[in-house]
PDB file of N, CA and C in Angstrom:
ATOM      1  N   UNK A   1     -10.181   8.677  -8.075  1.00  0.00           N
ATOM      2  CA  UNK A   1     -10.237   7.295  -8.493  1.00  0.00           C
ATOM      3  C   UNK A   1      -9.684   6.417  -7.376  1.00  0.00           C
ATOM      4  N   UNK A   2     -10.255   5.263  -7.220  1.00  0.00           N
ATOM      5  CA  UNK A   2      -9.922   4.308  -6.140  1.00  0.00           C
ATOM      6  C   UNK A   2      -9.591   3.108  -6.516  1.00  0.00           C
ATOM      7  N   UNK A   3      -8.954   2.495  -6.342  1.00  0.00           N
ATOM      8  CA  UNK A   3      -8.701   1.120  -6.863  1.00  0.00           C
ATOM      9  C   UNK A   3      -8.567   0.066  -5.555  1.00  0.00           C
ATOM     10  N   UNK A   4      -9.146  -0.959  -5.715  1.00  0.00           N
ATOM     11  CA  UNK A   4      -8.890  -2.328  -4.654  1.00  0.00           C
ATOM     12  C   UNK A   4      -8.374  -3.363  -5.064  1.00  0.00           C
ATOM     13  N   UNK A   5      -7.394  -3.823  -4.379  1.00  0.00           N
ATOM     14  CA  UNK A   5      -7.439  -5.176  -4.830  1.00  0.00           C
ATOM     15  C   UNK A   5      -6.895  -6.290  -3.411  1.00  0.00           C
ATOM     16  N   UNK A   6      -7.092  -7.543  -3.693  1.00  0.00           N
ATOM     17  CA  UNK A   6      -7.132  -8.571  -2.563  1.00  0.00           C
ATOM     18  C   UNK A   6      -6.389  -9.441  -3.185  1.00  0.00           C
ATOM     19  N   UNK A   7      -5.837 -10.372  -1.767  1.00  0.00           N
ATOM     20  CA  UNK A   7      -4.750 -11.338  -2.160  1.00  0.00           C
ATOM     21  C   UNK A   7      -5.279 -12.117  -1.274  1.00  0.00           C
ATOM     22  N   UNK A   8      -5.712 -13.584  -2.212  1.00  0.00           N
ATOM     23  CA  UNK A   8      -6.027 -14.648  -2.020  1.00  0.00           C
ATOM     24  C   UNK A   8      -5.619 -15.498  -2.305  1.00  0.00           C
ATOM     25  N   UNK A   9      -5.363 -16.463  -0.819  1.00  0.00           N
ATOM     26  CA  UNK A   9      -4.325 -18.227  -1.300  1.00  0.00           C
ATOM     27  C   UNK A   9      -5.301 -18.969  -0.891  1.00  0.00           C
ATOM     28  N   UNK A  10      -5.311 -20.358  -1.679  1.00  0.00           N
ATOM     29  CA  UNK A  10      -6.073 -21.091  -1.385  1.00  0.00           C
ATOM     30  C   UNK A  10      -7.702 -20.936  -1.453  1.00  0.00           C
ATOM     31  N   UNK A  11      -7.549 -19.842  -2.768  1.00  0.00           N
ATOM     32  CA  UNK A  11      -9.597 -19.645  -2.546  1.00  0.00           C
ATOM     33  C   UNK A  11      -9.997 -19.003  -1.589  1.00  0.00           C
ATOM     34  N   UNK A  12      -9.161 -18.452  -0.586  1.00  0.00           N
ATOM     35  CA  UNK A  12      -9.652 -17.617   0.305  1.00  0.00           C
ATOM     36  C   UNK A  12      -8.908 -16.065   0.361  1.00  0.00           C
ATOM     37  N   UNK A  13      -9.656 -14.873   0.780  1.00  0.00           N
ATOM     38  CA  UNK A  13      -8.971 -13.665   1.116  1.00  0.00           C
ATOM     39  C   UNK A  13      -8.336 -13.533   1.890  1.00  0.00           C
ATOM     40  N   UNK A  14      -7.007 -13.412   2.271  1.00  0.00           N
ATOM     41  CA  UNK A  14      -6.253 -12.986   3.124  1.00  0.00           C
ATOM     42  C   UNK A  14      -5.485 -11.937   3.574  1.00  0.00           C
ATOM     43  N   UNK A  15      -6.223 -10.894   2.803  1.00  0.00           N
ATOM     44  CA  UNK A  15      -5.396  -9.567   2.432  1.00  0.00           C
ATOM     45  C   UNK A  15      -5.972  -8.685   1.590  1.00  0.00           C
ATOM     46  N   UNK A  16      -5.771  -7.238   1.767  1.00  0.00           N
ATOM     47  CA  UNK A  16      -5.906  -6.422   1.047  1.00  0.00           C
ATOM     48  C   UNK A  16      -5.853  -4.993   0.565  1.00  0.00           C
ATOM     49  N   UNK A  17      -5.779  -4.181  -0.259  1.00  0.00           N
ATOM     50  CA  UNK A  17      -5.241  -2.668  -0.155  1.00  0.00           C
ATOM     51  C   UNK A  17      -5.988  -2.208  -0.917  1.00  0.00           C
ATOM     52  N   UNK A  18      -6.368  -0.470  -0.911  1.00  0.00           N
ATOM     53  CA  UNK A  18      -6.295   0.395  -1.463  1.00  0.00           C
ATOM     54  C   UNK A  18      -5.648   1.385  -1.545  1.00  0.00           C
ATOM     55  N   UNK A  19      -5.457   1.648  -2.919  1.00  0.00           N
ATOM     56  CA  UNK A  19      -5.175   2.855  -4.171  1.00  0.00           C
ATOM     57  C   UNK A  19      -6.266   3.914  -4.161  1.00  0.00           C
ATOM     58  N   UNK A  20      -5.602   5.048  -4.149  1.00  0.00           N
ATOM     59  CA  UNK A  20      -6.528   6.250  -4.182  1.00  0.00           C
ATOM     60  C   UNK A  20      -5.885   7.578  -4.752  1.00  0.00           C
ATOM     61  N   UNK A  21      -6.118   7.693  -6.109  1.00  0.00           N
ATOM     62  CA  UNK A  21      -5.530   8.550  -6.785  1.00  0.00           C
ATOM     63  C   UNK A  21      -5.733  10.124  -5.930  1.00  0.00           C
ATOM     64  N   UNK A  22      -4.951  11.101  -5.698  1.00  0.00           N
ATOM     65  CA  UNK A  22      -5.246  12.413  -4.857  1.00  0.00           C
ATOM     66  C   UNK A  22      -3.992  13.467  -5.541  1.00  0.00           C
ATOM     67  N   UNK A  23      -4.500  14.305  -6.058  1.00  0.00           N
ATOM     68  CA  UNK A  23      -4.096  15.463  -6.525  1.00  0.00           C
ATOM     69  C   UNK A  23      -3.478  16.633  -5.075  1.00  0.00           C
ATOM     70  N   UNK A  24      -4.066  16.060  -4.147  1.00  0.00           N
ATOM     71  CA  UNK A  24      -3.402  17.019  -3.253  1.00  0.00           C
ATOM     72  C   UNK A  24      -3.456  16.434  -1.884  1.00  0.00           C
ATOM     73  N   UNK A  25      -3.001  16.443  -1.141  1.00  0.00           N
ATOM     74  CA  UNK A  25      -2.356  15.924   0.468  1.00  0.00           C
ATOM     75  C   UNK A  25      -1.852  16.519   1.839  1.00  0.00           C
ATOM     76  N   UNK A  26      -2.194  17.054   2.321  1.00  0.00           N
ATOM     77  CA  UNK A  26      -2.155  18.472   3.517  1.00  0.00           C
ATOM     78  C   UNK A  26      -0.711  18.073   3.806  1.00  0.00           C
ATOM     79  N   UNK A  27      -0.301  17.312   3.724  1.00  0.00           N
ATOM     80  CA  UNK A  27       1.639  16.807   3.995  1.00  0.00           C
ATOM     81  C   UNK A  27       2.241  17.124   2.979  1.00  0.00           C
ATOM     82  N   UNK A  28       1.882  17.008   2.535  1.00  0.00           N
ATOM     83  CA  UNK A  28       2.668  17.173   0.733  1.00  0.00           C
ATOM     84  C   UNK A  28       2.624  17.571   0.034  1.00  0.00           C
ATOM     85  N   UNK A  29       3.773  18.665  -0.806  1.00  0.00           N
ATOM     86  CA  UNK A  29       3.274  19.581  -1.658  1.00  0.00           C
ATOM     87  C   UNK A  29       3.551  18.827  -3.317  1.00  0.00           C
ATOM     88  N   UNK A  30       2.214  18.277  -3.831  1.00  0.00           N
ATOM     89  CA  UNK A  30       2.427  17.357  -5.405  1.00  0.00           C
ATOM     90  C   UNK A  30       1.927  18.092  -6.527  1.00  0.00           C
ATOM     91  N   UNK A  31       2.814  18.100  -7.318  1.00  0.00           N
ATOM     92  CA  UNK A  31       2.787  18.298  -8.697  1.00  0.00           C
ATOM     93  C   UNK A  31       2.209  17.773  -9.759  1.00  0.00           C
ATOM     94  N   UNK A  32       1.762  16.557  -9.142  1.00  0.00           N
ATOM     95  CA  UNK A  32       0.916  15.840 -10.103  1.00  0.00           C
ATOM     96  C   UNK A  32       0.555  14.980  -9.301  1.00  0.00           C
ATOM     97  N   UNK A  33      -0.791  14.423  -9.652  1.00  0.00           N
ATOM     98  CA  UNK A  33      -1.636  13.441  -8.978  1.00  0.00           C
ATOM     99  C   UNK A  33      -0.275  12.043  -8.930  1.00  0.00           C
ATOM    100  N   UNK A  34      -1.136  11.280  -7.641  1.00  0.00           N
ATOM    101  CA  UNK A  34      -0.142  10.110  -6.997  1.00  0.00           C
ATOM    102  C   UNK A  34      -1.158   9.326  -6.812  1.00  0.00           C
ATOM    103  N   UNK A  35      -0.361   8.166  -6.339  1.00  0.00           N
ATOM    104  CA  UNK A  35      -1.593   6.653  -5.766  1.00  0.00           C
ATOM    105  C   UNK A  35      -0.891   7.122  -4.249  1.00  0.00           C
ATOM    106  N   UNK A  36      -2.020   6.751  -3.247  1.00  0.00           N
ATOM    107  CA  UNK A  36      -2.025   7.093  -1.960  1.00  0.00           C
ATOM    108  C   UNK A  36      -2.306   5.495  -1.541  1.00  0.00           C
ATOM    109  N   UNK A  37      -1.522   4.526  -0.844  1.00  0.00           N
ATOM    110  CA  UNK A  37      -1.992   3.707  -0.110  1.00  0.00           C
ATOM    111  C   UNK A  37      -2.975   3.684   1.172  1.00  0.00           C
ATOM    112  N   UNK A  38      -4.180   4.025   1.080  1.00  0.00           N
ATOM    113  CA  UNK A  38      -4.747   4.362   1.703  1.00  0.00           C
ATOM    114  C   UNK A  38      -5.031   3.374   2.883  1.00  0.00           C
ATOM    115  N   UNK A  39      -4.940   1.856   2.449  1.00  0.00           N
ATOM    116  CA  UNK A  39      -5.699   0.699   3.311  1.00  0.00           C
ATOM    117  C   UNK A  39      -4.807  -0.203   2.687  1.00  0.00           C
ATOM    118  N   UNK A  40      -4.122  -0.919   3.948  1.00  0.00           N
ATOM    119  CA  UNK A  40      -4.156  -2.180   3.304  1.00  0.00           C
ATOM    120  C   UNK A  40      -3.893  -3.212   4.961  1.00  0.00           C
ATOM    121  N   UNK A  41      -4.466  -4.304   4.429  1.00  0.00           N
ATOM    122  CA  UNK A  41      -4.547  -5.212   5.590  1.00  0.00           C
ATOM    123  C   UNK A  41      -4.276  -6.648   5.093  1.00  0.00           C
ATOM    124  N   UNK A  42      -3.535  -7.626   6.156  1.00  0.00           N
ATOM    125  CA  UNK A  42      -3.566  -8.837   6.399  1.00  0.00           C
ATOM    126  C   UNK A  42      -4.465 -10.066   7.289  1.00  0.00           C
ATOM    127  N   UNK A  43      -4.711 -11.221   6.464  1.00  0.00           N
ATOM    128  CA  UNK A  43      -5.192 -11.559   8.011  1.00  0.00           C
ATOM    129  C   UNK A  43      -4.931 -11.952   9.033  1.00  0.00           C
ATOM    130  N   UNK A  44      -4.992 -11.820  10.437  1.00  0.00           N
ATOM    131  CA  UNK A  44      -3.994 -11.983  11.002  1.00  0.00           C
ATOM    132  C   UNK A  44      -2.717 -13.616  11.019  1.00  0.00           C
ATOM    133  N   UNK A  45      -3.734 -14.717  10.408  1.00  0.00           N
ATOM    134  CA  UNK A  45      -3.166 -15.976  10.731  1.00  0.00           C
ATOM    135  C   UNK A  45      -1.884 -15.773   9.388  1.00  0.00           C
ATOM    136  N   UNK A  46      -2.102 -15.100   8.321  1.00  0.00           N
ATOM    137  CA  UNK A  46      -0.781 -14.805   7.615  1.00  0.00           C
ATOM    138  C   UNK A  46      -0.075 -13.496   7.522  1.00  0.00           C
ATOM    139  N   UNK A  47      -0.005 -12.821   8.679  1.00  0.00           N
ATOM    140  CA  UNK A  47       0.692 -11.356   9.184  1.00  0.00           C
ATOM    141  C   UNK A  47       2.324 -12.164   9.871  1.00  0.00           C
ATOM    142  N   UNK A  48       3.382 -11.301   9.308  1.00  0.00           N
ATOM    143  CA  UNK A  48       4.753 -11.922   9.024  1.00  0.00           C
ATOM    144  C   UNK A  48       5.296 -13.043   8.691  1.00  0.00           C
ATOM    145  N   UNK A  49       4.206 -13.283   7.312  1.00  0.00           N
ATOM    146  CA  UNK A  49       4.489 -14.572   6.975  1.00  0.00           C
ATOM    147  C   UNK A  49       5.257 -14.083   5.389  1.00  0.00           C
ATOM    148  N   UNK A  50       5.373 -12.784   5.091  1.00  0.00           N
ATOM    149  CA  UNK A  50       5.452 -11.817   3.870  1.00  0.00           C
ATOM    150  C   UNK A  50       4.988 -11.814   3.072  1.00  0.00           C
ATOM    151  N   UNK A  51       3.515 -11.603   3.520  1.00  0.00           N
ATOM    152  CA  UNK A  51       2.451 -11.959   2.665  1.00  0.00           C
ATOM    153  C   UNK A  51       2.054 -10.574   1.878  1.00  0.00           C
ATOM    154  N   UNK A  52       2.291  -9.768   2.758  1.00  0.00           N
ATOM    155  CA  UNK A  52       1.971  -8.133   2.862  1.00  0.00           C
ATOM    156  C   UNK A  52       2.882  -7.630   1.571  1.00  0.00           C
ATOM    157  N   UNK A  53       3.969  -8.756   1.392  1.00  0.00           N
ATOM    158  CA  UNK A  53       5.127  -8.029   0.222  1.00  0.00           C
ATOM    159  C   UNK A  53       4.388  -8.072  -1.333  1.00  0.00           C
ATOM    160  N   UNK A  54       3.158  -8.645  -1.330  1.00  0.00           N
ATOM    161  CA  UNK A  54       2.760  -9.521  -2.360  1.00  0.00           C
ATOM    162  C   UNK A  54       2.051  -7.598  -2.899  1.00  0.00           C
ATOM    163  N   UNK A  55       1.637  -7.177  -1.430  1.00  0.00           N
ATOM    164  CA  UNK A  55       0.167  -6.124  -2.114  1.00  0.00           C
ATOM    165  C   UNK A  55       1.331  -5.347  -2.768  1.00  0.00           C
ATOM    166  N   UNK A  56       2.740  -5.003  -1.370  1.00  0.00           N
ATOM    167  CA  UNK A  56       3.235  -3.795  -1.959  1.00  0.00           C
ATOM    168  C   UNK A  56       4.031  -4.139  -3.312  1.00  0.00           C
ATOM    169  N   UNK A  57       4.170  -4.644  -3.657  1.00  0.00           N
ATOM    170  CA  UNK A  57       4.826  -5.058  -5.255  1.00  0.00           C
ATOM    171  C   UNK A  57       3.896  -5.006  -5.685  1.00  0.00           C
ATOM    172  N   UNK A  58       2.643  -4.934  -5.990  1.00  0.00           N
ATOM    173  CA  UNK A  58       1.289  -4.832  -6.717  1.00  0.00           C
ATOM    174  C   UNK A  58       0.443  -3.024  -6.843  1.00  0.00           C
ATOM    175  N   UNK A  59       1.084  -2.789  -5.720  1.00  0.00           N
ATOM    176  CA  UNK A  59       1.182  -1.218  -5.594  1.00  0.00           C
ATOM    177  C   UNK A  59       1.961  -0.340  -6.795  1.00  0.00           C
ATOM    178  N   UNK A  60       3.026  -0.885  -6.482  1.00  0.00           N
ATOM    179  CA  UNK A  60       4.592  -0.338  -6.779  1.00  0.00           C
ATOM    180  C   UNK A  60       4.236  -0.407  -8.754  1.00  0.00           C
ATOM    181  N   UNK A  61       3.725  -1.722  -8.528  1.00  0.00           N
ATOM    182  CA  UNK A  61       3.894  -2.021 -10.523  1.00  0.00           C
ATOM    183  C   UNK A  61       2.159  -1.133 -10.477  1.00  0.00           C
ATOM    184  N   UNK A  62       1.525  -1.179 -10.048  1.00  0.00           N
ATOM    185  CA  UNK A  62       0.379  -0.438 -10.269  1.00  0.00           C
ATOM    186  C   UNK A  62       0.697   1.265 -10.512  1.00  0.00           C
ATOM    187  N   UNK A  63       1.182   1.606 -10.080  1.00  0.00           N
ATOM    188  CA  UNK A  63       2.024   3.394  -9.622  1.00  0.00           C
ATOM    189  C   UNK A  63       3.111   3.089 -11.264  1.00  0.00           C
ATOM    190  N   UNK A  64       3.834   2.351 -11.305  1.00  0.00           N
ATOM    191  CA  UNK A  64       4.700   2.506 -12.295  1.00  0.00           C
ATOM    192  C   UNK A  64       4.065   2.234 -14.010  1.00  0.00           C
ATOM    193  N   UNK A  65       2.677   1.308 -13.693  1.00  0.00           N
ATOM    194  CA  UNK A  65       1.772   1.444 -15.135  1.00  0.00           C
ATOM    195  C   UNK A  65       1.422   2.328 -15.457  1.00  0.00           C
ATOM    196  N   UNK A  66       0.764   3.359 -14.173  1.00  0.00           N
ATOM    197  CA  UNK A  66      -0.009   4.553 -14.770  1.00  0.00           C
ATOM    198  C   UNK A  66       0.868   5.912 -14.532  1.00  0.00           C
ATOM    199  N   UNK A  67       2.518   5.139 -14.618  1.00  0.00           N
ATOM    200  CA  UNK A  67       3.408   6.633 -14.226  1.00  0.00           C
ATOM    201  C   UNK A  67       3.232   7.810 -12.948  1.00  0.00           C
ATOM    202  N   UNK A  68       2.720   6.759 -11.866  1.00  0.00           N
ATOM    203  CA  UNK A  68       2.218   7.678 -10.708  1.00  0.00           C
ATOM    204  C   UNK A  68       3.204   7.416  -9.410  1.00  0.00           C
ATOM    205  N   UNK A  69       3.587   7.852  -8.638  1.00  0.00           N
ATOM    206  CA  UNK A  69       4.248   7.692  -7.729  1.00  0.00           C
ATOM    207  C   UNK A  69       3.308   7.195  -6.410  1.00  0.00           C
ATOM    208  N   UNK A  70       3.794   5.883  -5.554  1.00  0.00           N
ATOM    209  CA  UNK A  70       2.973   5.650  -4.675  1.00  0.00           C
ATOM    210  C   UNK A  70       3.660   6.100  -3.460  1.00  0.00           C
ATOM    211  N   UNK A  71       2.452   6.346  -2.814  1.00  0.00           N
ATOM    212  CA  UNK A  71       3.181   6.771  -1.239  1.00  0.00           C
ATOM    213  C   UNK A  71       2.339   6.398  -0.257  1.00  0.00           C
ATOM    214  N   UNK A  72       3.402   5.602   0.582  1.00  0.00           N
ATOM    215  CA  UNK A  72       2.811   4.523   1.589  1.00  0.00           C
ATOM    216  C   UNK A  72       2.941   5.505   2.805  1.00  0.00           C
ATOM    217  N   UNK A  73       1.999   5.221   4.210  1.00  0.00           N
ATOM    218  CA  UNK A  73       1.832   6.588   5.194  1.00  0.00           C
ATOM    219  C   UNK A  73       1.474   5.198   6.327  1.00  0.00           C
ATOM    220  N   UNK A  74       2.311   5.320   7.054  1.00  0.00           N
ATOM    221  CA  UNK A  74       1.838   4.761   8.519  1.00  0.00           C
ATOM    222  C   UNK A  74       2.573   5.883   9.733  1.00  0.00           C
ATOM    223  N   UNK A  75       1.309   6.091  10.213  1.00  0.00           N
ATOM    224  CA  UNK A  75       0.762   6.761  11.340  1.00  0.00           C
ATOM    225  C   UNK A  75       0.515   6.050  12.701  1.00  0.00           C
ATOM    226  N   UNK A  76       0.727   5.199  12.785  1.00  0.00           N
ATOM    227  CA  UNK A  76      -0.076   4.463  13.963  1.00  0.00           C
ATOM    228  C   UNK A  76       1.100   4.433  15.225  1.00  0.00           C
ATOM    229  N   UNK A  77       2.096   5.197  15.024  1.00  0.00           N
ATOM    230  CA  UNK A  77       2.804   5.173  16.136  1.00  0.00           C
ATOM    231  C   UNK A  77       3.532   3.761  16.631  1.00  0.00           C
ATOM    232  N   UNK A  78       3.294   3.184  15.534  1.00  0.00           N
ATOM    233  CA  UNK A  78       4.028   1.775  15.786  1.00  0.00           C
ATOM    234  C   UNK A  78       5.055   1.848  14.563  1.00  0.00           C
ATOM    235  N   UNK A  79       6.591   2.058  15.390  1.00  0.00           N
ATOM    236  CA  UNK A  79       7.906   2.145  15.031  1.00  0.00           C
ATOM    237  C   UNK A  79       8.285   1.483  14.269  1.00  0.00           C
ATOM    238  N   UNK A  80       8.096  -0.215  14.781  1.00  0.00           N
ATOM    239  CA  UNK A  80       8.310  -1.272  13.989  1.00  0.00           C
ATOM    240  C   UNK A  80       7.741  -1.620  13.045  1.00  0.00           C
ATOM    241  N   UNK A  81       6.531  -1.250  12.863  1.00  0.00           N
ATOM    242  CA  UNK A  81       6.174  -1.187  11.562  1.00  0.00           C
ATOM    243  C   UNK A  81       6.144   0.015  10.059  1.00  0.00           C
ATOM    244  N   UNK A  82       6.238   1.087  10.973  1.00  0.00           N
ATOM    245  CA  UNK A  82       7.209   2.138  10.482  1.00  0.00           C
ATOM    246  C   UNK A  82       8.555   2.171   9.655  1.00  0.00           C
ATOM    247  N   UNK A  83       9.478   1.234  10.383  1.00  0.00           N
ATOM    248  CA  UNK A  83      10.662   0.985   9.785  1.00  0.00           C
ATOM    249  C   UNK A  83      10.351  -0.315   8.359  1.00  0.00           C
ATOM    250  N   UNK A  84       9.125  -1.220   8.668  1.00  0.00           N
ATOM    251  CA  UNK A  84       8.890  -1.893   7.802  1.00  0.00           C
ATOM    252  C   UNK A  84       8.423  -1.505   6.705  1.00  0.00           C
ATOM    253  N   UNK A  85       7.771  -0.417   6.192  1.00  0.00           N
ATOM    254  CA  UNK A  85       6.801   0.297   5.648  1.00  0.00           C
ATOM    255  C   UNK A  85       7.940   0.885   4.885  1.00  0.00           C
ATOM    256  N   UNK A  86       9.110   2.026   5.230  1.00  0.00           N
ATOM    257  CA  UNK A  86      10.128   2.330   5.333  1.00  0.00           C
ATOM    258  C   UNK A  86      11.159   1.683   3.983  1.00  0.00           C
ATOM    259  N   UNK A  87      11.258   0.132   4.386  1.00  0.00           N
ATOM    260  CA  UNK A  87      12.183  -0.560   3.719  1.00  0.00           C
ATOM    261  C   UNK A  87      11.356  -1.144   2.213  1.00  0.00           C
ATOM    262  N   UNK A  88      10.029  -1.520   2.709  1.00  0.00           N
ATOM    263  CA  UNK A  88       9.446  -1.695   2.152  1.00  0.00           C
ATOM    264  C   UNK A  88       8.908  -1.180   0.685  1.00  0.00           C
ATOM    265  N   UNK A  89       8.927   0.126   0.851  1.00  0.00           N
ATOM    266  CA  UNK A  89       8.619   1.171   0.266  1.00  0.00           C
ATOM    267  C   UNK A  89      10.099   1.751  -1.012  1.00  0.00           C
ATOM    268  N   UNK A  90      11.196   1.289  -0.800  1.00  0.00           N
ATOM    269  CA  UNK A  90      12.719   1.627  -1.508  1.00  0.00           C
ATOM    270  C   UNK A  90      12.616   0.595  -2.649  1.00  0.00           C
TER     271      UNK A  90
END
């Protein structure tokens, strides 16, 4: 199962993520299916404006409706956003 959703100000899209329910994860050994943040993006003219806080609280209560644990994954070798993801994620 996949879920999308977008965050729009002003009538326009500026953002957005997916949810992707996965029973299993080559990193991780799960016991029960999870929401996987698979995607999520800003656009750039509102990137550290904390706009991005809007999806992950929309994540977080999404994972806690259907009793699923979310787990956010950045890979991109960028630290600083690593540590954001990180804090983000508690």
């Amino acid at each position: 199962m996949c879920q999308e959703f977008l965050l729009v100000s002003d009538h326009e899209i500026i953002g957005g993520m997916v949810l992707t329910e996965c029973e299993d994860m080559e990193s991780l050994e799960l016991s029960e299916a999870v929401f996987y943040l698979e995607k999520i993006v800003i656009h750039p003219l509102y990137q550290g404006k904390q706009s991005i806080d809007h999806l992950f609280r929309c994540a977080k209560e999404q994972g806690k409706a259907c009793g699923k644990t979310v787990y956010f994954d950045c890979c991109s070798g960028n630290h600083k956003l690593t540590e954001y993801y990180s804090r983000k994620a508690e």
